[in-house]
Structures are given as C-alpha cells and as structure tokens.
N, C-alpha and C. Protein backbone atom coordinates (compact mmCIF):
# COMPACT_ATOMS: atom_id res chain seq x y z
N UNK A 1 75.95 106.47 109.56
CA UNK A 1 77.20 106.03 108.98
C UNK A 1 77.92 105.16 110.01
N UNK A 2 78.28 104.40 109.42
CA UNK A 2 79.28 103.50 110.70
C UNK A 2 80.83 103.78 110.61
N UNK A 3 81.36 104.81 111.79
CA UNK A 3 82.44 104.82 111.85
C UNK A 3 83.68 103.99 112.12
N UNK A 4 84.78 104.12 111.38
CA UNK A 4 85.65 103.04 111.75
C UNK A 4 86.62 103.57 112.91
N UNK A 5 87.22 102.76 113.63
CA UNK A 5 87.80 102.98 114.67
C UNK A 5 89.21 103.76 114.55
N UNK A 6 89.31 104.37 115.24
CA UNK A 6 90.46 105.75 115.33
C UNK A 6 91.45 104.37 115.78
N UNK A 7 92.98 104.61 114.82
CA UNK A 7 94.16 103.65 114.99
C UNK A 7 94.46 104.21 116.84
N UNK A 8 94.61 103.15 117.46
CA UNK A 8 95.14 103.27 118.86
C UNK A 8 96.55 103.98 118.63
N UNK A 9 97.66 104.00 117.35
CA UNK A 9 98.83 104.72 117.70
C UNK A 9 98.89 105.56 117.31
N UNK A 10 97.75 106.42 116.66
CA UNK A 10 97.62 107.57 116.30
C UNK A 10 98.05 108.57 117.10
N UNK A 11 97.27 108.77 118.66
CA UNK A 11 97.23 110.08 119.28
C UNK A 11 97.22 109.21 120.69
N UNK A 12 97.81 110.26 122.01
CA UNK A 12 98.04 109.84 122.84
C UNK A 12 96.51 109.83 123.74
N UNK A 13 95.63 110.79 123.40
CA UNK A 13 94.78 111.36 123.90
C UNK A 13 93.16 111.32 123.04
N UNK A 14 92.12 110.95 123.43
CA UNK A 14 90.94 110.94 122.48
C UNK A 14 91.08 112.08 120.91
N UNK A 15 90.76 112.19 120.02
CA UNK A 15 90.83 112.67 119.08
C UNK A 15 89.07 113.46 119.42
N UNK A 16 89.38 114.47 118.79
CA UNK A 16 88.13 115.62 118.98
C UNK A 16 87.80 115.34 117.25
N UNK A 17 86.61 114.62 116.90
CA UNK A 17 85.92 114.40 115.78
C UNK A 17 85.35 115.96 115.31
N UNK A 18 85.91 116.14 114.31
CA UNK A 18 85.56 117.67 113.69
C UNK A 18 84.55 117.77 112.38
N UNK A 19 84.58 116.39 111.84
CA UNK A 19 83.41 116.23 110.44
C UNK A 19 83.06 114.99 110.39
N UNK A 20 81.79 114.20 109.69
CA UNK A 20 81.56 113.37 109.43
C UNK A 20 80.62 113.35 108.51
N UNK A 21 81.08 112.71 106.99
CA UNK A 21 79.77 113.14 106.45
C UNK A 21 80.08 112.08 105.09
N UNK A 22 79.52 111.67 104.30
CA UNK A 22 79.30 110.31 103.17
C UNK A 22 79.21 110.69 102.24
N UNK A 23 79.62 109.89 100.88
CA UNK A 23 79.30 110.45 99.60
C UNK A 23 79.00 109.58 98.72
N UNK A 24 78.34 109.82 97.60
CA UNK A 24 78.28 108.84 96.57
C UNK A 24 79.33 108.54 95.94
N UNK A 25 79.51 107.74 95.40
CA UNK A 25 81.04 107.28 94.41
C UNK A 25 80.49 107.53 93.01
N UNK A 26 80.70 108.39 93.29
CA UNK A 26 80.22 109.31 91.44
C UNK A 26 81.42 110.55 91.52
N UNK A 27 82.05 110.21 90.52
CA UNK A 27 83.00 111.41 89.50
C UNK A 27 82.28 112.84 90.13
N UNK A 28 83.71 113.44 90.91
CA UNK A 28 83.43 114.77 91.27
C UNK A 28 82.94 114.75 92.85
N UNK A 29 82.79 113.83 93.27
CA UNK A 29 82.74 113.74 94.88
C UNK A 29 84.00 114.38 95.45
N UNK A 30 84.99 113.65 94.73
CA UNK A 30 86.59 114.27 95.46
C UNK A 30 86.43 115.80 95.39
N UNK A 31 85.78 116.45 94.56
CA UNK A 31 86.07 117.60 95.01
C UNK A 31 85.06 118.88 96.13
N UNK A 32 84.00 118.07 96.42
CA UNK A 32 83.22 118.12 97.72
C UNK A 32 83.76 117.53 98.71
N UNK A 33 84.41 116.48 98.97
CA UNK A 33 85.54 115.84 99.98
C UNK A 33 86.45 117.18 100.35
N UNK A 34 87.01 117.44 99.63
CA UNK A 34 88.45 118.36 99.46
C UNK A 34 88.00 119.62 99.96
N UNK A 35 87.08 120.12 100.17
CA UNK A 35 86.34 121.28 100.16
C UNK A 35 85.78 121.13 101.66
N UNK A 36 84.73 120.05 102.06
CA UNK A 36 84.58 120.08 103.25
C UNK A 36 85.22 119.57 104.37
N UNK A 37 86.38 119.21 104.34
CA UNK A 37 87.59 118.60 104.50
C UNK A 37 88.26 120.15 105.08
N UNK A 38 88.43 120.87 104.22
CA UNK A 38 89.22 122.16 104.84
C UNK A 38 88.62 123.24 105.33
N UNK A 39 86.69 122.76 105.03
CA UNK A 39 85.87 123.93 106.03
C UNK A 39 86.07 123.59 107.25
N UNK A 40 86.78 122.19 107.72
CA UNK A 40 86.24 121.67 109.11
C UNK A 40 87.51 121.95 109.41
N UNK A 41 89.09 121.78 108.90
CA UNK A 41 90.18 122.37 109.72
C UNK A 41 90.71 123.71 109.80
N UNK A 42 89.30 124.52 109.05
CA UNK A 42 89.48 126.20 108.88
C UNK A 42 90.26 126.72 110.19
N UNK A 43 89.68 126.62 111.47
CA UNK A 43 89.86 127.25 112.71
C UNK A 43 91.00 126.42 113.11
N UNK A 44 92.12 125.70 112.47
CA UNK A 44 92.99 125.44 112.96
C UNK A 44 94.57 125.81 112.62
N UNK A 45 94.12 126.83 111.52
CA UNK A 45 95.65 127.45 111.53
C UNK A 45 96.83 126.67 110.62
N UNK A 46 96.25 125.90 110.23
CA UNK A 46 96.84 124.97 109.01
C UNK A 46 97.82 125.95 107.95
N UNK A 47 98.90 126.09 107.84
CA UNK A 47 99.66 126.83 106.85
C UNK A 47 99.44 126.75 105.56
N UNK A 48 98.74 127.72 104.67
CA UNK A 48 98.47 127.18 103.10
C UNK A 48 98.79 125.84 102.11
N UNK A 49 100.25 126.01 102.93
CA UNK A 49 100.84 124.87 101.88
C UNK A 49 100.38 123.68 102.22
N UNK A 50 100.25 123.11 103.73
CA UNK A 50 100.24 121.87 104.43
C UNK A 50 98.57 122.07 103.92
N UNK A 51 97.62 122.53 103.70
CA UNK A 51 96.31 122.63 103.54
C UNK A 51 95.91 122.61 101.99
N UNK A 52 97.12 122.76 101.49
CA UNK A 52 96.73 122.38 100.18
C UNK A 52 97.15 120.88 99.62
N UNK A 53 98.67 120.63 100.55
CA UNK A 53 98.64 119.29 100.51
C UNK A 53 97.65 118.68 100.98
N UNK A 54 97.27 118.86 101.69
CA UNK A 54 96.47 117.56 102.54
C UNK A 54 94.95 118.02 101.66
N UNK A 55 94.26 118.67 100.94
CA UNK A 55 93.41 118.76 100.07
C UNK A 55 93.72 117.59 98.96
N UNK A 56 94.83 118.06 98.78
CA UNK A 56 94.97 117.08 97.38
C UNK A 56 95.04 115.66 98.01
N UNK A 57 95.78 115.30 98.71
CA UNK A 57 95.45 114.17 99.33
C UNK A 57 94.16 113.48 99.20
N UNK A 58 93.69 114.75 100.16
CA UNK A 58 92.40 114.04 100.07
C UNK A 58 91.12 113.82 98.76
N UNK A 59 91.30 114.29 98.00
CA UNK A 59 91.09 114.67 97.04
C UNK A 59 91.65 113.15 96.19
N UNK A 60 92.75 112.78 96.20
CA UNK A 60 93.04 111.24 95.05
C UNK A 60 92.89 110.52 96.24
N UNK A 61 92.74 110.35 97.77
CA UNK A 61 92.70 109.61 98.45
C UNK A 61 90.47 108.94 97.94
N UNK A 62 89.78 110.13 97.84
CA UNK A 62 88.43 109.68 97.74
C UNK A 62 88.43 109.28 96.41
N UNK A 63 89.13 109.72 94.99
CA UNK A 63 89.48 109.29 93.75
C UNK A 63 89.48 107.66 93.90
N UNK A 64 90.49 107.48 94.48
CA UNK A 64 90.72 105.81 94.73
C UNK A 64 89.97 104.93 95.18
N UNK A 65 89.20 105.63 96.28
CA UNK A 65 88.18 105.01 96.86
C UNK A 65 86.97 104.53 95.85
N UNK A 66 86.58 105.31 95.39
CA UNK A 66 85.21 105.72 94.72
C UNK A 66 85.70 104.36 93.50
N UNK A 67 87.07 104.52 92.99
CA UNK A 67 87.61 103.45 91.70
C UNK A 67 87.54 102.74 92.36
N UNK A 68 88.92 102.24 93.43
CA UNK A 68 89.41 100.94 93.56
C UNK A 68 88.60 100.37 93.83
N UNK A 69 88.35 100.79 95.74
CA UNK A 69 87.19 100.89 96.03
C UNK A 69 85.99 99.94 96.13
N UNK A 70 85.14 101.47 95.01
CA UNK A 70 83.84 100.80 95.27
C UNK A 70 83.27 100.63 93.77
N UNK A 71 84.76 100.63 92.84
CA UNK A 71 84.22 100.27 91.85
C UNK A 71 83.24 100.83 90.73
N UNK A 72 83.39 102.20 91.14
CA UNK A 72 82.49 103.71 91.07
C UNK A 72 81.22 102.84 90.64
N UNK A 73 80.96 102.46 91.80
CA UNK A 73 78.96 101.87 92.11
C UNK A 73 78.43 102.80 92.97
N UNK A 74 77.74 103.93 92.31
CA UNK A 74 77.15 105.07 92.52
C UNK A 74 76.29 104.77 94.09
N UNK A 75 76.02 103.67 94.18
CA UNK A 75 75.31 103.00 95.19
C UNK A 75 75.68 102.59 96.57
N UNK A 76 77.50 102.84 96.37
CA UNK A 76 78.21 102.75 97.61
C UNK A 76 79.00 103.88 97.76
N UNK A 77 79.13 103.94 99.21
CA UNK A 77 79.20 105.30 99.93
C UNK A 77 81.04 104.94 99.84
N UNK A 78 81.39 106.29 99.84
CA UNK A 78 82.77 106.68 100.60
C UNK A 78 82.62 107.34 101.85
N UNK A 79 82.64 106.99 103.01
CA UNK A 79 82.88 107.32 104.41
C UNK A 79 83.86 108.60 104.35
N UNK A 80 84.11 109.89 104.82
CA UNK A 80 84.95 110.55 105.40
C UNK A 80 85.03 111.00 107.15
N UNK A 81 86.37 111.16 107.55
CA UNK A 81 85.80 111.29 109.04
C UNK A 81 87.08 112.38 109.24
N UNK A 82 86.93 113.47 109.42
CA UNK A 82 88.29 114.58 110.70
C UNK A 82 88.45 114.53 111.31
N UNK A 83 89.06 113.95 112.34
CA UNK A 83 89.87 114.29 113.57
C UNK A 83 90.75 115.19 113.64
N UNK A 84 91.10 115.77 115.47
CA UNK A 84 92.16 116.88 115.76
C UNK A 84 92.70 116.08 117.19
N UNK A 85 93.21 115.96 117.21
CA UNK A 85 93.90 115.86 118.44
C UNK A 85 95.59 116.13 118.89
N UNK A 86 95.76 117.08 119.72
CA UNK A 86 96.45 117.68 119.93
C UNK A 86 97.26 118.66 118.60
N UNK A 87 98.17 118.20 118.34
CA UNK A 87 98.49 119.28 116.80
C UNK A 87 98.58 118.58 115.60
N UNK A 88 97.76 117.30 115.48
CA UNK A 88 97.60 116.78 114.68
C UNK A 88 96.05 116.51 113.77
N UNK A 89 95.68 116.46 112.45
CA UNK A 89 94.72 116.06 111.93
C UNK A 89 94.58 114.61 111.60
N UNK A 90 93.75 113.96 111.15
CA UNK A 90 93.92 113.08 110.74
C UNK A 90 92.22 112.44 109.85
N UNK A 91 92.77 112.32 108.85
CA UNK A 91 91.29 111.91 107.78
C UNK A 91 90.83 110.54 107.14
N UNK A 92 89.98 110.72 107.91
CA UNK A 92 89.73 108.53 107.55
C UNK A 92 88.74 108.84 106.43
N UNK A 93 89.13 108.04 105.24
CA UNK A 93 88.07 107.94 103.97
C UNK A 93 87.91 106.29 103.89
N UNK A 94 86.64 105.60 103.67
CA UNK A 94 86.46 104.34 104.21
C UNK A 94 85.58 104.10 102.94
N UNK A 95 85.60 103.14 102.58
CA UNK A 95 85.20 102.10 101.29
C UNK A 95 84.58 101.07 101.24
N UNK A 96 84.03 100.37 100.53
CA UNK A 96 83.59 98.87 100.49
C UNK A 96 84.85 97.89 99.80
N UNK A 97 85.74 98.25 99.49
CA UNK A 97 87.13 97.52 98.71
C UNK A 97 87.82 96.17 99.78
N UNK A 98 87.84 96.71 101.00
CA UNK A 98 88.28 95.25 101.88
C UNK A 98 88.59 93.88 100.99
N UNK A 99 87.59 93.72 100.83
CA UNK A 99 87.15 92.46 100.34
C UNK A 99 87.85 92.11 99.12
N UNK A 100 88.16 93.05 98.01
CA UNK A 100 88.90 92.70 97.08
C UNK A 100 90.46 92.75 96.97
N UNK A 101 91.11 93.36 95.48
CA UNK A 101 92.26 93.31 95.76
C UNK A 101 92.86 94.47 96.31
N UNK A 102 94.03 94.53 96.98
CA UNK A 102 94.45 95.58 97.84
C UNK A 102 95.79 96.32 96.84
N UNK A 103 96.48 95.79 96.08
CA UNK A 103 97.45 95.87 95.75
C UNK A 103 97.97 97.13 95.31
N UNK A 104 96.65 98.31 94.74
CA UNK A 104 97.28 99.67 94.49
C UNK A 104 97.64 100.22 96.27
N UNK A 105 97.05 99.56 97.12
CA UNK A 105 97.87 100.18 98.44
C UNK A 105 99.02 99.89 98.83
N UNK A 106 99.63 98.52 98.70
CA UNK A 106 100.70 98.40 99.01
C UNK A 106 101.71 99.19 98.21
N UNK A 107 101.14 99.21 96.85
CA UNK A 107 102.35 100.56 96.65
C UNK A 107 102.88 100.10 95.24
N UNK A 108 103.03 98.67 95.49
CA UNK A 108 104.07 97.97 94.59
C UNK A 108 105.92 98.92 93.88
N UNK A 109 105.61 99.40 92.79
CA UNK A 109 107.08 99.84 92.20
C UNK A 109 106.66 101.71 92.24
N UNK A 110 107.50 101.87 92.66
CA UNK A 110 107.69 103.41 92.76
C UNK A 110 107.56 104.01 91.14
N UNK A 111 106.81 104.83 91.14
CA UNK A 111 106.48 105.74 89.40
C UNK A 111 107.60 105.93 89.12
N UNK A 112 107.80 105.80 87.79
CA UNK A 112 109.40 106.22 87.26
C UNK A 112 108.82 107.03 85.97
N UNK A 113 108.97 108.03 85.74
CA UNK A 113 108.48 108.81 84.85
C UNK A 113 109.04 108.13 82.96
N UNK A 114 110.50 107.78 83.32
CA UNK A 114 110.97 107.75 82.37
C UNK A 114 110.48 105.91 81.63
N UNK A 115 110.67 104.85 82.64
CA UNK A 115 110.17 103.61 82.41
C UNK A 115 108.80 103.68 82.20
N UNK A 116 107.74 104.52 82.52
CA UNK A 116 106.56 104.44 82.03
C UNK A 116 106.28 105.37 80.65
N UNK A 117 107.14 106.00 80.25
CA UNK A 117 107.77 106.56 78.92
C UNK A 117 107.81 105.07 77.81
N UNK A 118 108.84 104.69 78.01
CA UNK A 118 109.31 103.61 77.71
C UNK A 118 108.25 102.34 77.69
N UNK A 119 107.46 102.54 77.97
CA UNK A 119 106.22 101.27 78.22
C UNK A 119 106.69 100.27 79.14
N UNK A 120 107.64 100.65 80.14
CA UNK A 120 108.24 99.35 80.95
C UNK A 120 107.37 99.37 82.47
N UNK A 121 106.46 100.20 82.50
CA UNK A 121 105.52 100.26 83.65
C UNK A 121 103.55 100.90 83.06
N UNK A 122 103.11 100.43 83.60
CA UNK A 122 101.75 101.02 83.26
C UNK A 122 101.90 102.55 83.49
N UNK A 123 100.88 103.46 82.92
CA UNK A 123 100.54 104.76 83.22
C UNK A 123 99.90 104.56 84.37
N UNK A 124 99.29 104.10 84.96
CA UNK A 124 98.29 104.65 85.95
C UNK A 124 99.83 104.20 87.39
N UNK A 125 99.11 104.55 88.91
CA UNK A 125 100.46 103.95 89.98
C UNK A 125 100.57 105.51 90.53
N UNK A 126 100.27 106.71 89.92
CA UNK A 126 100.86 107.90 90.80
C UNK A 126 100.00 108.10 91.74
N UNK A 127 98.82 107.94 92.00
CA UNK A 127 98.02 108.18 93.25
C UNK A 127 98.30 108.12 94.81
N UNK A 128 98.64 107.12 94.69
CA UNK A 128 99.44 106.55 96.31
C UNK A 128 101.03 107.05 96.46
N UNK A 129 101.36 107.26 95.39
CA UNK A 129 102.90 107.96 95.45
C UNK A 129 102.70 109.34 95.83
N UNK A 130 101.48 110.21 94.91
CA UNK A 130 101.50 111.41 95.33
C UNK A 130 100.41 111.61 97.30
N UNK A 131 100.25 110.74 97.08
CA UNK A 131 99.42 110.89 98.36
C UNK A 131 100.50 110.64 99.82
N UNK A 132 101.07 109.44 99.56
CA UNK A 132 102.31 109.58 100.46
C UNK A 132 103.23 110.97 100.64
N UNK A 133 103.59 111.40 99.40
CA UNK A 133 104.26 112.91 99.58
C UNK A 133 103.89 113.80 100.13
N UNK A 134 102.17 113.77 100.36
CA UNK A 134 101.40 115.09 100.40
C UNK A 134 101.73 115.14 102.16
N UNK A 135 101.08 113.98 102.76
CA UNK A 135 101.09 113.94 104.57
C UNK A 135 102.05 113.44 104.94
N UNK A 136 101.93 113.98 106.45
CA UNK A 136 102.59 113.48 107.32
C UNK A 136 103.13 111.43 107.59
N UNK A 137 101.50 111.20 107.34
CA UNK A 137 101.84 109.75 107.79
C UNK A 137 100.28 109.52 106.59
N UNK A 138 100.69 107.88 106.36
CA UNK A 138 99.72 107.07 105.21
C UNK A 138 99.55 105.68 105.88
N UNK A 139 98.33 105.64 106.26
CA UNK A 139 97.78 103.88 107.05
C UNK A 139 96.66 103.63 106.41
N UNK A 140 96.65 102.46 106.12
CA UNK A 140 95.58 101.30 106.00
C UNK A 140 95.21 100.62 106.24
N UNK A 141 93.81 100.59 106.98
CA UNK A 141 93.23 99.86 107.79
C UNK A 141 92.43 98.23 106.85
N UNK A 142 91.55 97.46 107.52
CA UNK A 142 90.87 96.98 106.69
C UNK A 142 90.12 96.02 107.59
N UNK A 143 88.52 96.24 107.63
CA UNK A 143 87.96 95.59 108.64
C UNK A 143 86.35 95.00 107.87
N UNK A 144 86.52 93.51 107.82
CA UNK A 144 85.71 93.21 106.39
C UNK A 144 85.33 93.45 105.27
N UNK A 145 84.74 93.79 104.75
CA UNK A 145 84.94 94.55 103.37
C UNK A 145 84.73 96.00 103.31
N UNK A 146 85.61 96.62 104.79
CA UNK A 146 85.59 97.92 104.73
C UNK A 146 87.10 98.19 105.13
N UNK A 147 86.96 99.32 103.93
CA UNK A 147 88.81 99.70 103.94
C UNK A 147 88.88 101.21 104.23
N UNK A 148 90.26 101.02 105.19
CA UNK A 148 90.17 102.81 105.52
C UNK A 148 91.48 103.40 105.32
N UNK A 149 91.74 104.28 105.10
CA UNK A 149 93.15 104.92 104.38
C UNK A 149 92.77 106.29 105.30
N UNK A 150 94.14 106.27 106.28
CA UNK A 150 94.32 107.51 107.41
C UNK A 150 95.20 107.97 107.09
N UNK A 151 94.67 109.66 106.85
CA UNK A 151 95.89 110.69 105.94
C UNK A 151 96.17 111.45 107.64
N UNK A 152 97.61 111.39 107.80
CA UNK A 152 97.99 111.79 109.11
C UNK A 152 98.53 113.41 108.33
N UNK A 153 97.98 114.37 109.53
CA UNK A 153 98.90 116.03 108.76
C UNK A 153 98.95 116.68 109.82
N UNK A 154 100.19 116.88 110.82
CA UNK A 154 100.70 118.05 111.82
C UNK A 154 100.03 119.02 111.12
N UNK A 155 99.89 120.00 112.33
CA UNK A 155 99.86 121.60 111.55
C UNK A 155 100.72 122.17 111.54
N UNK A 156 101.84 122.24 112.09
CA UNK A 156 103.05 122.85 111.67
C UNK A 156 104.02 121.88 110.91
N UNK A 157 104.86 122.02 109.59
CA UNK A 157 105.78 120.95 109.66
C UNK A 157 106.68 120.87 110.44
N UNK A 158 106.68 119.77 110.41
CA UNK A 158 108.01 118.89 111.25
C UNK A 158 109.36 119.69 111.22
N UNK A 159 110.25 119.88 112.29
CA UNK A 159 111.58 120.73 112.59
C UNK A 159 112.44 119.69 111.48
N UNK A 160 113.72 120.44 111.31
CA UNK A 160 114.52 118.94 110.71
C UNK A 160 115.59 119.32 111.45
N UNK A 161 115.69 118.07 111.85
CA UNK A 161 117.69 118.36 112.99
C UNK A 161 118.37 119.08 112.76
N UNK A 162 118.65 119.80 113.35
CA UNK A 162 120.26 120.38 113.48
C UNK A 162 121.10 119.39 113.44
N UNK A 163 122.51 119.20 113.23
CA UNK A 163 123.48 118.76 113.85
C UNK A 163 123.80 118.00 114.45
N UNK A 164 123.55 116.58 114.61
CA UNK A 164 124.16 115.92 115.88
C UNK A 164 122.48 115.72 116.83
N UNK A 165 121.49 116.22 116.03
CA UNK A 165 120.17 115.70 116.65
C UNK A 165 119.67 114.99 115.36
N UNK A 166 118.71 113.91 116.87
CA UNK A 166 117.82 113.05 116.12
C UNK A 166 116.47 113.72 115.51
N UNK A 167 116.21 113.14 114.65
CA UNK A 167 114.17 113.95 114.06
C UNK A 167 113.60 113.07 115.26
C-alpha cells in the first residue's frame, strides 16, 4: 500500500502507526473500516462516546470515499492508516478522487433540515457535516489523484474554559 504522508502540523513528535490495512470499494467496507479502526485504538482508553464518534466518522468518512471517491469501482482500494501520538489519534482514509471534483469536501452550504424539506437544497450534503461533528479536527489532503481525509480524535475531550480563560 502506499502510504500518504502524516500532515507535519499534526503532532509535535513521530506518530506511532497502529493499523494499516486496504479495502475494496464495495458497499459494506465501512463497516469493516469502523470495526478495525477501534480494534487498533482498543488499548488506548478511548471513552465510549469519543469511540463511537470517531467509528461513525469513520465509518461515512470510507462511505464517501468508496462514492465520491472511487466511484464505488470495486477495483479501487480505500487506503486506511491509525496513528497515536501522544494523546491524540488520527485516521487517514485515502482514495483515488484527487483528480476529480472535490466539492462535497469543501463543505459548500451547511444541511438545513427544514430547506431540504422544502426542496430548497438537495437531500444528500450530511456526511461531511456529520463527520466534522464527530472529531476533534477534519483535513484534506490531496496528492495526485490521491485524496486523504485526516479524522483528528484526543482521547480525552477537550477542557472548556473557565472564566476569563482561553481554550
């Protein structure tokens, strides 16, 4: 498998690679993703909730892939990769999509439940909305016609200020 390169502002310190392993882009991969995804951050103490987010994550993060992607061409791989470094995870799922259009990543208009009621937005658009909610941090890489989407997840959540402190 050819790995893609760990973002330099990720971690201060090498990242300790915890899985690496490929899949077909066939319906139902995401949920072998999602699965070996949380055998590999078992021994890290991950709090249910943050481990179920970051499942689901990962989980519409390989969804997208496998569509946007690769166009669910059974014939091209979705890349997954775990990292740990220091109290952070971080999950690279990598594609053949580069090359085409990018536009469900940028995000475009935030889901509005009620305007897509209304027919004033398409149904489809919640993927990347719910995937942003799930982690810590959401990057996209893109290095020829290979695209990588890094689901960032502390293991503890984040403190929230007191008073008169900054986050």
């Amino acid at each position: 498998m050819n790995h893609p390169a760990y973002p330099a502002s990720q971690a201060p310190r090498p990242p300790r690679r915890l899985a690496s392993f490929e899949l077909a882009s066939v319906p139902g991969s995401e949920r072998v993703a999602l699965a070996r995804v949380a055998q590999s951050v078992a021994g890290l103490n991950l709090p249910s909730g943050r481990l179920e987010n970051l499942k689901t994550a990962v989980a519409e993060a390989t969804m997208n892939a496998i569509e946007h992607g690769n166009g669910n061409r059974s014939d091209l791989t979705v890349d997954i990769e775990v990292f740990f470094s220091g109290t952070e995870i971080t999950v690279a799922i990598s594609d053949h999509g580069g090359r085409g259009d990018a536009g469900w990543i940028d995000g475009g208009e935030v889901p509005d439940l009620a305007r897509k009621l209304r027919g004033e937005q398409g149904p489809r658009g919640w993927g990347l909305f719910l995937i942003r909610n799930m982690v810590d941090r959401l990057e996209v890489t893109a290095s020829g016609e290979r695209r990588t989407v890094w689901l960032a997840m502390r293991t503890q959540a984040p403190q929230a200020a007191g008073p008169g402190q900054e986050e």
